[in-house]
Protein backbone atom coordinates (compact mmCIF):
# COMPACT_ATOMS: atom_id res chain seq x y z
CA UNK A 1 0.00 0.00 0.00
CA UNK A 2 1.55 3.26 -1.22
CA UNK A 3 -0.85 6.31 0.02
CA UNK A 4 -2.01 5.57 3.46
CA UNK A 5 0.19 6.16 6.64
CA UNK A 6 2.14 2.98 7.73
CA UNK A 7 0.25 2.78 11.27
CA UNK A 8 -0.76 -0.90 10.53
CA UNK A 9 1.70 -4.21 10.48
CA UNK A 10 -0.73 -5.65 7.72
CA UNK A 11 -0.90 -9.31 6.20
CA UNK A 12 -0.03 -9.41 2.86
CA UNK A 13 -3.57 -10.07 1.17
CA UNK A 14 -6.72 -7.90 0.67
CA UNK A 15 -9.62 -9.88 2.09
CA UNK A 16 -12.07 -8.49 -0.84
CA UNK A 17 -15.35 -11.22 -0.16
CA UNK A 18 -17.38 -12.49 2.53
CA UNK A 19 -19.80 -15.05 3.19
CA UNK A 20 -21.16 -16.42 6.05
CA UNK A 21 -18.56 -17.26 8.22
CA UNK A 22 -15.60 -16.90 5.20
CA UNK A 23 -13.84 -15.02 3.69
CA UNK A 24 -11.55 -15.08 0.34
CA UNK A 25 -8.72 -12.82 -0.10
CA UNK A 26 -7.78 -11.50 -3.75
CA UNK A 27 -5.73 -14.61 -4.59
CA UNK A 28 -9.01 -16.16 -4.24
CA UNK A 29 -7.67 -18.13 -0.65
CA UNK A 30 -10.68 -18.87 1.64
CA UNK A 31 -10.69 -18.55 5.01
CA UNK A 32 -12.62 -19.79 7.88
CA UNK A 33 -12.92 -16.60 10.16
CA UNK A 34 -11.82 -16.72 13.68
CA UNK A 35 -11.69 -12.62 14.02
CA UNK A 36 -15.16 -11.34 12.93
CA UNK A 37 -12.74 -8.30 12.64
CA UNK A 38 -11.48 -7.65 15.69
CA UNK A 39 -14.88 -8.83 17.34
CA UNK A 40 -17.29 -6.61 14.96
CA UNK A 41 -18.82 -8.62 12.46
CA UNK A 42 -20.85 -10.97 14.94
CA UNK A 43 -23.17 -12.10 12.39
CA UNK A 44 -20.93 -12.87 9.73
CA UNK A 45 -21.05 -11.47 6.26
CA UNK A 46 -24.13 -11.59 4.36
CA UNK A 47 -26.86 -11.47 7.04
CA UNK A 48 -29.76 -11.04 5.35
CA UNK A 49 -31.82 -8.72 7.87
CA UNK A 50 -28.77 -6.56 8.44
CA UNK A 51 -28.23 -6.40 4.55
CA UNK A 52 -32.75 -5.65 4.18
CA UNK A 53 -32.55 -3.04 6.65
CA UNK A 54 -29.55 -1.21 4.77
CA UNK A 55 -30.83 -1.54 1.65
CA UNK A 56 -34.43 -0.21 2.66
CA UNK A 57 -32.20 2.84 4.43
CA UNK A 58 -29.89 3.42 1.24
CA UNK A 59 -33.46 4.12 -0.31
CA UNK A 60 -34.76 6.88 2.00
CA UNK A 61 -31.78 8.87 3.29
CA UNK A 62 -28.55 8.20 4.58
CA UNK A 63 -27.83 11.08 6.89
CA UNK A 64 -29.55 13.81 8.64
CA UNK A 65 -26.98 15.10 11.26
CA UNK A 66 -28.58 15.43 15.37
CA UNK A 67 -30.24 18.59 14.64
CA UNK A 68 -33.53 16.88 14.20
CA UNK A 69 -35.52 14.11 15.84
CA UNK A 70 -34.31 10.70 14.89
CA UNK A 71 -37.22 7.83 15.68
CA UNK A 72 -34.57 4.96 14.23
CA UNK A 73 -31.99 5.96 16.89
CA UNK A 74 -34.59 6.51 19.98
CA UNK A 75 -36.22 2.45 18.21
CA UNK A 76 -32.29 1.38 19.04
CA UNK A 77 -31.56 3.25 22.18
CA UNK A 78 -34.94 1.59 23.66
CA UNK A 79 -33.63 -1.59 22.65
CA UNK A 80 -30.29 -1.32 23.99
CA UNK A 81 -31.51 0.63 27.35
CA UNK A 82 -33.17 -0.61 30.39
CA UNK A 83 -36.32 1.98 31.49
CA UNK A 84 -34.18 4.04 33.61
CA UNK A 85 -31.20 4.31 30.98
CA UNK A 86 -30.33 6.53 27.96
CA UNK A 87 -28.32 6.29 25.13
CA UNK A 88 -26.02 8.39 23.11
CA UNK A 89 -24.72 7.02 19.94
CA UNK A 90 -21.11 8.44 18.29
CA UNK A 91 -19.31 6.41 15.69
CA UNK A 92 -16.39 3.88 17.68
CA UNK A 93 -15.90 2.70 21.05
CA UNK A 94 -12.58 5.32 21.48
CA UNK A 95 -15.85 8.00 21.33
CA UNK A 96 -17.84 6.50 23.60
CA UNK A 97 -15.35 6.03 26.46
CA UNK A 98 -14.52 9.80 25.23
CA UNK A 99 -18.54 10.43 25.82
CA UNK A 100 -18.61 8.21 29.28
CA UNK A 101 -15.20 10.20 30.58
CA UNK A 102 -16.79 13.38 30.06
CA UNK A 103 -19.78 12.74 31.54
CA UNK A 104 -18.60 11.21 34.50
CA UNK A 105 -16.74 14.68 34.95
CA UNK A 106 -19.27 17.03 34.27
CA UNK A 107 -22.06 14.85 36.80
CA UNK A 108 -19.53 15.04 39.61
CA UNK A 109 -17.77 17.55 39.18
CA UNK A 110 -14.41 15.43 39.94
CA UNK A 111 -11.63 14.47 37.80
CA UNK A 112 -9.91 11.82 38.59
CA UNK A 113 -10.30 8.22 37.23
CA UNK A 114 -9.04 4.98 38.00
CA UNK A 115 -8.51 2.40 35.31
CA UNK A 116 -6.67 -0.45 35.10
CA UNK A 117 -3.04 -1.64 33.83
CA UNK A 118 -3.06 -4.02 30.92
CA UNK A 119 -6.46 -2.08 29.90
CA UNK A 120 -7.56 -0.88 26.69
CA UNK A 121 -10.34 1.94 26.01
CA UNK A 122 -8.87 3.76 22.93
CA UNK A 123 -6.67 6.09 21.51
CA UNK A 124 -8.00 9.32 21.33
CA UNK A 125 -6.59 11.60 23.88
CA UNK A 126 -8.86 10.69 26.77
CA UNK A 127 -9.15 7.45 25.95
CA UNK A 128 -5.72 6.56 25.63
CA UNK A 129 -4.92 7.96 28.81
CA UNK A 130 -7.68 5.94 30.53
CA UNK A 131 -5.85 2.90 28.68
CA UNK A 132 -2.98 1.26 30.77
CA UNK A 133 -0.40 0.24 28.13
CA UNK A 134 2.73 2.11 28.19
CA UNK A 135 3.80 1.35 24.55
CA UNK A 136 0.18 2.97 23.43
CA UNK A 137 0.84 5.99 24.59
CA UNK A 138 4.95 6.12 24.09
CA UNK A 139 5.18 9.45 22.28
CA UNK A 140 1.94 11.40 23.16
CA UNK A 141 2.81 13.14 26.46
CA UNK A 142 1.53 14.94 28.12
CA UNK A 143 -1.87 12.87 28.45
CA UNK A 144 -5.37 13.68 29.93
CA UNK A 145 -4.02 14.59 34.14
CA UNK A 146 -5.78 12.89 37.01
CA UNK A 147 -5.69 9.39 35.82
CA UNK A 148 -4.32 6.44 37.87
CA UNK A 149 -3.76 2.92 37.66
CA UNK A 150 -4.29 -0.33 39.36
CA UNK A 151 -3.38 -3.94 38.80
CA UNK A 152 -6.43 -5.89 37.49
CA UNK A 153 -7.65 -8.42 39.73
CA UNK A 154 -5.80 -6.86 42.78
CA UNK A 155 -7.58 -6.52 46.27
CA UNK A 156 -5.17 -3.40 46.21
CA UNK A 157 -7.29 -1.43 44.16
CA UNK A 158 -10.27 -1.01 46.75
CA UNK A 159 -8.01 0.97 48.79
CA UNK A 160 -7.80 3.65 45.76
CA UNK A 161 -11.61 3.61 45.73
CA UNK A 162 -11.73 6.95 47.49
CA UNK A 163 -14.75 10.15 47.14
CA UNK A 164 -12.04 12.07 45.62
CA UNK A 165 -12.82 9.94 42.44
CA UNK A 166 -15.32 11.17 39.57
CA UNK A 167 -15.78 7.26 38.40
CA UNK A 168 -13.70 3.61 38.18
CA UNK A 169 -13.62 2.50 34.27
CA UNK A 170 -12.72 -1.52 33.77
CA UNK A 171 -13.08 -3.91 31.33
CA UNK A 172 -15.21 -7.34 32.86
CA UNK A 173 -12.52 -9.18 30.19
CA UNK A 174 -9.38 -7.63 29.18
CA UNK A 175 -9.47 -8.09 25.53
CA UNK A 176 -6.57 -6.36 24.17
CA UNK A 177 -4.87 -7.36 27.24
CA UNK A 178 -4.88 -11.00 26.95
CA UNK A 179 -8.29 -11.92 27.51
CA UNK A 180 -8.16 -12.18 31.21
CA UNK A 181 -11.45 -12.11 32.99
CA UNK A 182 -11.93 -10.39 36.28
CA UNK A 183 -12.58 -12.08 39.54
CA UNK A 184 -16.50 -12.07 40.49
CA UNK A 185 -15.90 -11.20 44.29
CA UNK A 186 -13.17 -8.10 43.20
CA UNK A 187 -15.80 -7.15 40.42
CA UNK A 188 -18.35 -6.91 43.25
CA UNK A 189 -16.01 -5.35 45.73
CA UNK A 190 -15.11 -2.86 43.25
CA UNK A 191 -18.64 -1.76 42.59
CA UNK A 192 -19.62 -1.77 46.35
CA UNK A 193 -16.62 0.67 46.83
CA UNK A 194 -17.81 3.43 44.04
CA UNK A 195 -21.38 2.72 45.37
CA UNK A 196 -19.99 3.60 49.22
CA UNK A 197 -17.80 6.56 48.17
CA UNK A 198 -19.69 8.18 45.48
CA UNK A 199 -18.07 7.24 42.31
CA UNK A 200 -19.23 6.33 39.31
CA UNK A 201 -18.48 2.76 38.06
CA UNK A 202 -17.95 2.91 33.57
CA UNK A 203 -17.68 -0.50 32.21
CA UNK A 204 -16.38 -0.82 29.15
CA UNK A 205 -18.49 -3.52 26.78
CA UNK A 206 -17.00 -2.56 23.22
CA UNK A 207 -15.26 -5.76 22.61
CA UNK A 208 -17.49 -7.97 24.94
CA UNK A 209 -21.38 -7.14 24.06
CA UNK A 210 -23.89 -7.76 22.18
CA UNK A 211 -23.55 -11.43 23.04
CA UNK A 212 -19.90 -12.18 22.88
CA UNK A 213 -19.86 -13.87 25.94
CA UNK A 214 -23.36 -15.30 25.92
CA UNK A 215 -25.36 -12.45 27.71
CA UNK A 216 -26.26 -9.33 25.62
CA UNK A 217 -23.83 -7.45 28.38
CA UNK A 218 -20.73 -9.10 29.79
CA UNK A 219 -21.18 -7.67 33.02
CA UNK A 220 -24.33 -9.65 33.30
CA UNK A 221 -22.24 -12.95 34.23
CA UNK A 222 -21.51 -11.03 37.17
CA UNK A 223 -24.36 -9.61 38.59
CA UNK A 224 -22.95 -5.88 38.14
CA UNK A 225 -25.19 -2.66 38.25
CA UNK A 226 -22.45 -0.31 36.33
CA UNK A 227 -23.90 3.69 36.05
CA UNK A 228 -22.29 4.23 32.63
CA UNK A 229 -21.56 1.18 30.31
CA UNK A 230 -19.78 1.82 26.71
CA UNK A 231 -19.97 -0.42 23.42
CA UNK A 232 -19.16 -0.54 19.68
CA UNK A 233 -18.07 -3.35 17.02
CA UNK A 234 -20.39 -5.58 17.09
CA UNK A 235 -23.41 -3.33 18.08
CA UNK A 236 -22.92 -2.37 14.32
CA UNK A 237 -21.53 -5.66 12.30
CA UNK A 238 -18.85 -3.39 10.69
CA UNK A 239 -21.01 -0.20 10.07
CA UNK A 240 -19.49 2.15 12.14
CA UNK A 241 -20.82 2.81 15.16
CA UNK A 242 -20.17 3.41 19.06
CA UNK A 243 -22.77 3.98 21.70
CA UNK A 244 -22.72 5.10 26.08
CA UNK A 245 -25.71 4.00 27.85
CA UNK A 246 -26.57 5.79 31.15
CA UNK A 247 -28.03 5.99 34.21
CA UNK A 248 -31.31 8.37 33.52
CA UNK A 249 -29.93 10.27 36.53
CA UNK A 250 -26.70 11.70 34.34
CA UNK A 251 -28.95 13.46 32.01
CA UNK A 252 -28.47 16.29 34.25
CA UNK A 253 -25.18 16.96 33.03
CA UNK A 254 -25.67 16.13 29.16
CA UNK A 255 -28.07 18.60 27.86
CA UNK A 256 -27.88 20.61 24.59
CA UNK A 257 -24.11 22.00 23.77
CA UNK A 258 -22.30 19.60 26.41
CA UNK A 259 -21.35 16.96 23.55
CA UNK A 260 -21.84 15.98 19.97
CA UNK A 261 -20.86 14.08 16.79
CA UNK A 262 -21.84 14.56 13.25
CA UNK A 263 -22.05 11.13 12.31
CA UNK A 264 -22.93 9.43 15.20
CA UNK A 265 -26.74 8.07 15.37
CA UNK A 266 -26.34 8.23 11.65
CA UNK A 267 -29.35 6.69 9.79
CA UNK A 268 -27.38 3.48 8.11
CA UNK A 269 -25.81 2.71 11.34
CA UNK A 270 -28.81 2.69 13.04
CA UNK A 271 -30.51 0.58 10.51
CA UNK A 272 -27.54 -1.90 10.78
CA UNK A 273 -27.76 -1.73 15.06
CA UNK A 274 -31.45 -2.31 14.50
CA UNK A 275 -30.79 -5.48 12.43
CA UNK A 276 -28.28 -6.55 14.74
CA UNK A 277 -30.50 -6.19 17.92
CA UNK A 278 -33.38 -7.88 16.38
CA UNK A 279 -31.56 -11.15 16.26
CA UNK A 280 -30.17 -11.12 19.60
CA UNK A 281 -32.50 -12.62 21.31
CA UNK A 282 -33.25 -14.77 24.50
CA UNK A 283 -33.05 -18.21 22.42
CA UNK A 284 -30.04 -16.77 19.99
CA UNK A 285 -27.95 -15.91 23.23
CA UNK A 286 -29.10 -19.48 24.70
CA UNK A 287 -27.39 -21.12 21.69
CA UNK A 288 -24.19 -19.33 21.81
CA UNK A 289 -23.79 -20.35 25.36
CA UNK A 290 -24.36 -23.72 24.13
CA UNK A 291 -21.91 -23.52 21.34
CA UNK A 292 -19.45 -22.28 23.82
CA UNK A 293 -19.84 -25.09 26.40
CA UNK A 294 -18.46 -27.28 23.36
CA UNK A 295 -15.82 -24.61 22.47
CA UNK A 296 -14.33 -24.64 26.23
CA UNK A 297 -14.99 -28.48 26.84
CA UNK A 298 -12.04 -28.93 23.66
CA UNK A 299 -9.95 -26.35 24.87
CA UNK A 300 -9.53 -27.46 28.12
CA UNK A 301 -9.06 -31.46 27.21
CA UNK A 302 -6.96 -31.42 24.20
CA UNK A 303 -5.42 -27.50 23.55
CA UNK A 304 -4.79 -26.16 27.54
CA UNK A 305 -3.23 -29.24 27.60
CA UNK A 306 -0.57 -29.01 24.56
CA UNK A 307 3.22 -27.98 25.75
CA UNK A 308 3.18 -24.73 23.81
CA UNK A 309 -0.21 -23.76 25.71
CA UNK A 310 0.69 -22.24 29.32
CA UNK A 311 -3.04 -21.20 30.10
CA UNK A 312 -6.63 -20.82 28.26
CA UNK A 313 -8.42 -17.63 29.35
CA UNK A 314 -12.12 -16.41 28.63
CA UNK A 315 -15.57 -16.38 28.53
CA UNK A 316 -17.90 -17.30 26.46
CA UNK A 317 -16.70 -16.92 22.15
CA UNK A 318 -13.80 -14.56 23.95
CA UNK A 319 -11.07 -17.22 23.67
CA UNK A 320 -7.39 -16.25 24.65
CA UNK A 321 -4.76 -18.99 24.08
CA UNK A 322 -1.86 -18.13 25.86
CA UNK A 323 1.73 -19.71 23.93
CA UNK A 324 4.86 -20.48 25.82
CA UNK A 325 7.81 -18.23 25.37
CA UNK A 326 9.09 -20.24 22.45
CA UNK A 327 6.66 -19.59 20.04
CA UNK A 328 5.78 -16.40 18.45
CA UNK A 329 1.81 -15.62 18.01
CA UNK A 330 3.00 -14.00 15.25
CA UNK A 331 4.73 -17.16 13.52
CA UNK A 332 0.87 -18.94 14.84
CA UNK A 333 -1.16 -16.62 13.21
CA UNK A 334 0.68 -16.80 9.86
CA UNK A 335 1.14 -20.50 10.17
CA UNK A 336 -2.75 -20.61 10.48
CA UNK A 337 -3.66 -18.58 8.16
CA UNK A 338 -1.64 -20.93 5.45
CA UNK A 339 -3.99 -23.66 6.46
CA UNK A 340 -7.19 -21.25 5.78
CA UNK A 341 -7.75 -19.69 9.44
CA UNK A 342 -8.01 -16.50 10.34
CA UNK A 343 -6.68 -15.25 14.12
CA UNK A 344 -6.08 -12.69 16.24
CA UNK A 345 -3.60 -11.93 18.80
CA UNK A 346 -3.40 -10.01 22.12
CA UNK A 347 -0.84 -8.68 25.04
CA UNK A 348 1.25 -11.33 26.24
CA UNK A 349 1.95 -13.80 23.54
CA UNK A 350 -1.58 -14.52 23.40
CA UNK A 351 -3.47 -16.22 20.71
CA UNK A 352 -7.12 -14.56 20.30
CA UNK A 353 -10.10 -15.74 18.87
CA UNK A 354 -12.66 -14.23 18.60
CA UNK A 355 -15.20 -16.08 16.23
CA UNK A 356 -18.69 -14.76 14.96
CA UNK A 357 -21.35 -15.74 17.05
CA UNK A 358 -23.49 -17.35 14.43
CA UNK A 359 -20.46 -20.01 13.57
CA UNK A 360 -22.51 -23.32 13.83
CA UNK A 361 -20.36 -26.08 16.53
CA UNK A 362 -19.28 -27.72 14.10
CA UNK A 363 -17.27 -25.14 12.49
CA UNK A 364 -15.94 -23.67 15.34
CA UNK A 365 -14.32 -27.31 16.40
CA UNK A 366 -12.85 -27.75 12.75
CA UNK A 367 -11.09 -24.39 13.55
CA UNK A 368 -10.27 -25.85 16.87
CA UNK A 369 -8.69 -28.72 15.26
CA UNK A 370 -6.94 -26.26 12.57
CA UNK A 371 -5.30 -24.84 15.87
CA UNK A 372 -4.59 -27.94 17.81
CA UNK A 373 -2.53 -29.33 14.87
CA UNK A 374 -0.56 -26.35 13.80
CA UNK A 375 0.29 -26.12 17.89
């Protein structure tokens, strides 16, 4: 590629079809997909309600801006939102964690906010500062002040719970972070703390909802009540999209002026969320947790098991295969994609997969297999 900026480490082949669950690159190679890029295109590439409710869009009008009433985004919002939430939409998750750290500012009038090392919310300005990876943000001093960090899964970070802080922003899986998932008790600690001192608790769902892990929310295998909860990727199957839901109580401190976007709520996205949330029902939810019980039942007899494997880590279709020094992800990935399987990786030598959710069990254990061999 000649006329774009270098700021991708790109695989040498233009992925120019999809189908289903594949995709075929433009030496007409086809892949079984175990990305849904980057955790976005949940239900796979040629979902026919998705693709109606575009099409039906395309033939009205595509964009309005937010200075008039918008029924199809107030039709999502009502079906992303519990009765005492609201929504704003933007266009990515970096802008909603954006949206969710002003607000938490502007309702308490405090500025400081803890997040989490080995977390990932971003990398606009605020969100990159919220994210704890030093190589992220290598170069972009100074960041947004008043921002501190705490080990994930640490009993330590209660003690920084303190009324001094606006709000507490975590991810209930670290996804760019190796797919760790938090401890249920320290998740529950942690929200008991905000809940005692005044602070707001933002939980970042852009790489874990809209049924990732089973449950529309991640944060529902926990029992959590967060005030402020962020998503993206899949909420749109690769239109662009982003979207903070929100205690009714915030609204307070997010009237007219306070924030905006010129694209976000945009009519196609909407008409792609809407498509999206239509299918993600009680019984299509039900099946992924079934699908998964298969998933983890094979990685836990025959791949946690290999000698290049030192741990299996997840929830749900959020699968992180953690290698042994050794062996490069890298190397994996490229290995796998030779034998038609597409991969992601994360932090820590970490194979990721991250699968769409409409992959039928059968295809998800070839791709199992794919990996068990090439490991």
């Amino acid at each position: 590629m000649e006329h774009v900026f270098p700021t991708y480490a790109r695989f040498p082949f233009d992925l120019v079809k999809g189908e289903d669950v594949y995709l075929t690159d433009n030496h007409n190679k086809k892949y079984l997909d175990f990305t849904s890029g980057i955790g976005v295109c949940s239900f796979g590439y040629s979902n026919e309600i998705i693709q109606k409710n575009l099409e039906e869009q395309l033939g009205q009008v595509w964009h309005i801006s937010n200075l008039y009433e918008n029924q199809l985004q107030d039709d999502v919002a009502g079906m992303l939102c519990e009765t005492d939430q609201l929504a704003f939409f933007c266009n990515s998750g970096t802008e909603a964690n954006e949206a969710a750290f002003k607000l938490a500012r502007k309702y308490t009038g405090k500025t400081a906010i803890l997040a989490f090392n080995n977390g990932f919310h971003g990398r606009t300005y605020g969100s990159m500062s919220l994210t704890g990876n030093p190589d992220i943000q290598q170069g972009f001093a100074p960041l947004v002040p008043d921002v501190e960090f705490a080990n994930y899964n640490d009993t330590k970070a209660l003690d920084l719970i303190d009324s001094y802080l606006a709000a507490v922003i975590l991810e209930v899986i670290q996804g760019e972070g190796g797919v760790y998932v938090a401890d249920k008790q320290w998740l529950t600690d942690i929200q008991q703390a905000c809940h005692d001192n005044g602070v707001l608790l933002i939980i970042d769902e852009v790489q874990t909802g809209i049924g990732r892990t089973g449950q529309k929310f991640a944060f529902q295998n926990f029992g959590l009540e967060p005030d402020i909860i962020t998503l993206a990727k899949a909420l749109g199957n690769g239109v662009p999209i982003g979207a903070m839901i929100g205690d009714k109580k915030l609204a307070s401190a997010f009237g007219p002026g306070t924030h905006g976007t010129t694209f976000g709520g945009n009519k196609l996205a909407m008409a792609a969320a809407k498509g999206v949330l239509q299918q993600l029902t009680p019984a299509f939810l039900e099946n992924i947790q079934d699908k998964a019980d298969a998933v983890w039942q094979k990685l836990n007899s025959e791949i946690k098991i290999l000698p290049s494997v030192t741990d299996v880590t997840g929830l749900g279709l959020m699968i992180g295969i953690h290698l042994n020094e050794q062996i490069d992800v890298n190397d994996v990935i490229v290995k796998l994609q030779s034998k038609g399987l597409l991969t992601l990786s994360a932090k820590h030598n970490t194979l990721r997969l991250l699968p769409p959710l409409i992959m039928d069990q059968a295809k998800l254990i070839e791709g199992l297999d794919i990996i068990k061999n090439s490991l």
